[in-house]
C-alpha atoms as a PDB file:
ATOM      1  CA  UNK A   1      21.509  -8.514   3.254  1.00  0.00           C
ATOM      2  CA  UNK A   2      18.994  -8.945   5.317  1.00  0.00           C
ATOM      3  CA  UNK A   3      15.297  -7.583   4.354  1.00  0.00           C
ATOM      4  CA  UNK A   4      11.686  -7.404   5.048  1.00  0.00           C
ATOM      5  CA  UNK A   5       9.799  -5.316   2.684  1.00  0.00           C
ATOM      6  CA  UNK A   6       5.710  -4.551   3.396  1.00  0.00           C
ATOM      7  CA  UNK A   7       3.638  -3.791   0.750  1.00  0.00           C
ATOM      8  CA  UNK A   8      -0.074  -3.703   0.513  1.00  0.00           C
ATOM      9  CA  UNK A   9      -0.967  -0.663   2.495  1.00  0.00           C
ATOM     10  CA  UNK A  10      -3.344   2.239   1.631  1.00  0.00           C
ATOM     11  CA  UNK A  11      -6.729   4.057   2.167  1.00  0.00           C
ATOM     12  CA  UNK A  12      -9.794   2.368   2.872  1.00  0.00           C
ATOM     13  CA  UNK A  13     -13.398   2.883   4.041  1.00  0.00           C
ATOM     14  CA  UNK A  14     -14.337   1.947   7.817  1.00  0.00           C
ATOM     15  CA  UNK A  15     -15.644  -1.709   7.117  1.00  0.00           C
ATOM     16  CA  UNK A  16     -13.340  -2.505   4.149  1.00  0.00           C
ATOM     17  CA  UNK A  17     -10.584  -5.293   3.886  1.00  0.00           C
ATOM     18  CA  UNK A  18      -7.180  -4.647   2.887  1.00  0.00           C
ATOM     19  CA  UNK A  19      -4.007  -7.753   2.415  1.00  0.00           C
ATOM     20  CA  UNK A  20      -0.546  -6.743   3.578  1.00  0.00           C
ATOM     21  CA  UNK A  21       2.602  -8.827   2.601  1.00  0.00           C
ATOM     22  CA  UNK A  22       5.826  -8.804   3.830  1.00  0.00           C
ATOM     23  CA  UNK A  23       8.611 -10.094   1.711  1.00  0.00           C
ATOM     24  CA  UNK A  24      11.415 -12.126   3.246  1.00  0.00           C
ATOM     25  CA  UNK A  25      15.395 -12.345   2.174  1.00  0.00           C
ATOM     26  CA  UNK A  26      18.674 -12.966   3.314  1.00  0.00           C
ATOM     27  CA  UNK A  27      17.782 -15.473   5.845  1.00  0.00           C
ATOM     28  CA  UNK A  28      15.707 -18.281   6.271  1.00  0.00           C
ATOM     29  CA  UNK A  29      12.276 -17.328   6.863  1.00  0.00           C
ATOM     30  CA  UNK A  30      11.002 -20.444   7.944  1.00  0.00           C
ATOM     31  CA  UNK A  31      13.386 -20.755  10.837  1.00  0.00           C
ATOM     32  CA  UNK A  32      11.638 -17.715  12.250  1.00  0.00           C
ATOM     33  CA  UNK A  33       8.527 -16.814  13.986  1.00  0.00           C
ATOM     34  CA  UNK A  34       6.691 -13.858  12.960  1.00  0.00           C
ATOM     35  CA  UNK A  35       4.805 -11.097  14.156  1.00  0.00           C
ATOM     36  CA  UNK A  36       2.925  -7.802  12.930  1.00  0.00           C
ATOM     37  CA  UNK A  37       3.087  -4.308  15.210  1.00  0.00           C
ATOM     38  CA  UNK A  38       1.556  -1.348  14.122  1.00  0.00           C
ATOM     39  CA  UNK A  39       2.363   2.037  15.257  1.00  0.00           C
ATOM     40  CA  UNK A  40      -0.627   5.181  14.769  1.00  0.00           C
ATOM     41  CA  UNK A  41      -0.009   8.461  14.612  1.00  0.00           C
ATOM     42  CA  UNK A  42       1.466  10.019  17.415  1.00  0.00           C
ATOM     43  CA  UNK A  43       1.344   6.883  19.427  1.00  0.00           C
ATOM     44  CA  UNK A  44       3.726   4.331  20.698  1.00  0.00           C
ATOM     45  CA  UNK A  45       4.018   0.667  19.233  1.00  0.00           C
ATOM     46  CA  UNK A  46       1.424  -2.029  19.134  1.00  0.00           C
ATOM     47  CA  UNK A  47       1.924  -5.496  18.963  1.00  0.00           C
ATOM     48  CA  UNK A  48      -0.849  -6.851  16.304  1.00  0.00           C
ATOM     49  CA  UNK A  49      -0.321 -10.561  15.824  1.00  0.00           C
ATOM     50  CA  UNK A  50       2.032 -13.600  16.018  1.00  0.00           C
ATOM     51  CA  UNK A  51       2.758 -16.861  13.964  1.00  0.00           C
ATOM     52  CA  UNK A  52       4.991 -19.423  14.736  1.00  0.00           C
ATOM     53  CA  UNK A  53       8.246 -20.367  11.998  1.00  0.00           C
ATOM     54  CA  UNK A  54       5.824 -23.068  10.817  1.00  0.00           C
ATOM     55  CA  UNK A  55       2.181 -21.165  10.711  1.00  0.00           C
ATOM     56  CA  UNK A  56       0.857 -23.719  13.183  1.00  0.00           C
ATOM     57  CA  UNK A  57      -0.204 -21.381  15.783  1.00  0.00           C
ATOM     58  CA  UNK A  58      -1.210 -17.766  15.969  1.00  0.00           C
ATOM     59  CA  UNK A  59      -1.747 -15.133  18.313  1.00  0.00           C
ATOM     60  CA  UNK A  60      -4.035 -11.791  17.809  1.00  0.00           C
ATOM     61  CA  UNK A  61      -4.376  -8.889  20.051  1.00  0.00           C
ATOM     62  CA  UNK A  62      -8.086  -8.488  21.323  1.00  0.00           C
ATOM     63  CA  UNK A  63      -9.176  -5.389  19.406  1.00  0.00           C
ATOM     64  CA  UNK A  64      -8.158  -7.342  15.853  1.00  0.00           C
ATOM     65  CA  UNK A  65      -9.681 -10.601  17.272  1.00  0.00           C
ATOM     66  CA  UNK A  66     -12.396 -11.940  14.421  1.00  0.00           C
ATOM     67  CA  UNK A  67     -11.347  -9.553  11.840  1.00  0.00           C
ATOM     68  CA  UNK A  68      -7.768 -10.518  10.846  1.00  0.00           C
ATOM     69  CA  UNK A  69      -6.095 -13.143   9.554  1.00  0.00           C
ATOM     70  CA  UNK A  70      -1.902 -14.247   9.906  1.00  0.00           C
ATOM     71  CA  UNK A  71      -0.824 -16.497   7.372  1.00  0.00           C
ATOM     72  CA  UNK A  72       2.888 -17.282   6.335  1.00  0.00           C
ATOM     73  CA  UNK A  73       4.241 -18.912   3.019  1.00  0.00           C
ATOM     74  CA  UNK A  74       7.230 -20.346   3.522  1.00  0.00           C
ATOM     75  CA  UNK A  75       7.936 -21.391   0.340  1.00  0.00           C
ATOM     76  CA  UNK A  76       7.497 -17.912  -0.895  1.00  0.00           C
ATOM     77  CA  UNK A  77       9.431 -16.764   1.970  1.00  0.00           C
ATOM     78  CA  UNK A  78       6.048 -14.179   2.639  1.00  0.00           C
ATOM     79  CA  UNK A  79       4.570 -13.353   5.571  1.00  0.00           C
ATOM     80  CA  UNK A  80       0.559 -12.184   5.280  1.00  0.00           C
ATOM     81  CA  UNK A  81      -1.711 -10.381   7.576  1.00  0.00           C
ATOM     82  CA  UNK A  82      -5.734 -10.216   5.836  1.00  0.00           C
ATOM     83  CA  UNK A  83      -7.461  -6.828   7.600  1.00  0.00           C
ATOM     84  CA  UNK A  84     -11.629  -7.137   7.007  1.00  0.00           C
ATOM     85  CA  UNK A  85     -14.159  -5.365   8.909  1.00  0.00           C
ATOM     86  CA  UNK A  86     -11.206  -2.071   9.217  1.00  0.00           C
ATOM     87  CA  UNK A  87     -12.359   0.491  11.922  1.00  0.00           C
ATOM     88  CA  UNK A  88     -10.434   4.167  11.854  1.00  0.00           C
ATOM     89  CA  UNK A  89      -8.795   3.344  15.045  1.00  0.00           C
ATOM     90  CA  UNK A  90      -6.798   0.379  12.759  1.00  0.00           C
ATOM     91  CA  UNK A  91      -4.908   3.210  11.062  1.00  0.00           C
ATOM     92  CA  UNK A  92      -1.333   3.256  11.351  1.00  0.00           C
ATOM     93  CA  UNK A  93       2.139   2.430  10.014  1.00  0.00           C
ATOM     94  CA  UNK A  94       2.229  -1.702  10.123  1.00  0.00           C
ATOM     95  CA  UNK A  95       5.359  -3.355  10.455  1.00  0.00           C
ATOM     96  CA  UNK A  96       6.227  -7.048  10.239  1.00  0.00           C
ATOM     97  CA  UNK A  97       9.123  -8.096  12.514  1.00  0.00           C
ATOM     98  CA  UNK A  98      10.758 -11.504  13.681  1.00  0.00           C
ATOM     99  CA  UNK A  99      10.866 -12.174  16.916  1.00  0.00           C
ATOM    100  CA  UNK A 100      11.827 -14.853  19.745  1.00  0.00           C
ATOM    101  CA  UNK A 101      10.491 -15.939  23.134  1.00  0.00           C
ATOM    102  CA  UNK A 102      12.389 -16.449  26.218  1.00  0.00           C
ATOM    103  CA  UNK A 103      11.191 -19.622  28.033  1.00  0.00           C
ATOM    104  CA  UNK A 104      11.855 -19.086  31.242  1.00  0.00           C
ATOM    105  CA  UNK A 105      10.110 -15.644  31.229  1.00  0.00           C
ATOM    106  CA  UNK A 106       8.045 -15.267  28.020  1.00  0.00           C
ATOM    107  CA  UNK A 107       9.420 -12.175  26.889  1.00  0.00           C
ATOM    108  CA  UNK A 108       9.398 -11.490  23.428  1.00  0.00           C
ATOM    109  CA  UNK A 109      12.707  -9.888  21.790  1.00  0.00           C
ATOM    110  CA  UNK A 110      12.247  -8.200  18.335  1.00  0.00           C
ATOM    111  CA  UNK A 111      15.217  -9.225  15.988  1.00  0.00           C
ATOM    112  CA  UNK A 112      14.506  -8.077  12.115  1.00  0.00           C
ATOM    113  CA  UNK A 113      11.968  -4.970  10.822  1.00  0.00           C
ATOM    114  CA  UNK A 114      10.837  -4.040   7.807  1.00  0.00           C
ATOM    115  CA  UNK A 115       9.718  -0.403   7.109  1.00  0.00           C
ATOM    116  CA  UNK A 116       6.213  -0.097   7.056  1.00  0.00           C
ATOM    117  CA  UNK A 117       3.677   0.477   5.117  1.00  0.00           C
ATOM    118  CA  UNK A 118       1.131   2.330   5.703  1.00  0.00           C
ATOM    119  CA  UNK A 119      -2.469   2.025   6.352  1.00  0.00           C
ATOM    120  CA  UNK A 120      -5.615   5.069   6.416  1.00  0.00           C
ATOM    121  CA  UNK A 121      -9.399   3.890   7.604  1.00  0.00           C
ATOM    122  CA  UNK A 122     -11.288   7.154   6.973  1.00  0.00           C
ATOM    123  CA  UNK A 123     -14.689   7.513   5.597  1.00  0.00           C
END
């Protein structure tokens, strides 16, 4: 079936670098574009970042701007997102989803999750 597994997630200092992965099966990853949302605690959903089905273009919300990283490996069917310069208010449950845009109105509809993994910036 269908699966996207995260893995990489833990507890770091304020100004430390962490790597998630997300590992792809049961479709063709490189058909689909990409994205990372993270959710903190007792907050709603946060889109992160974006990457197209071939890893030519990216997208980055403005707080993450400069300090992460979206790379895809389609031959590995893995999807990465590289975290450096972490602040506490990066901590959260990260997710990698695909997704699609509409064209006529740009919305973006979510298709497959994975189930998080988890990730503590705390001095």
């Amino acid at each position: 079936e269908v699966q996207l597994v995260e893995s990489g997630g833990g507890w770091v200092r304020p100004g430390g670098s962490l790597r998630l992965s997300c590992a792809a099966s049961g479709f063709t990853f490189g058909d689909y574009n990409m994205s990372w949302v993270r959710q903190p605690p007792g907050r709603g959903p946060e889109w992160v970042s974006a990457i197209n089905s071939g890893g030519g273009t990216t997208h980055y919300v403005d707080s993450v701007k400069g300090r992460f990283i979206i790379s895809r490996d389609n031959a590995k069917n893995t999807l990465y997102l590289q975290m450096n310069s972490l602040k506490p208010e990066d901590t959260a449950v990260y997710y990698c989803a695909t997704y699609a845009v509409h064209s006529g109105t740009g919305q973006v509809e979510y298709g497959y999750w994975g189930q998080g993994t988890r990730v503590t910036v705390s001095s």
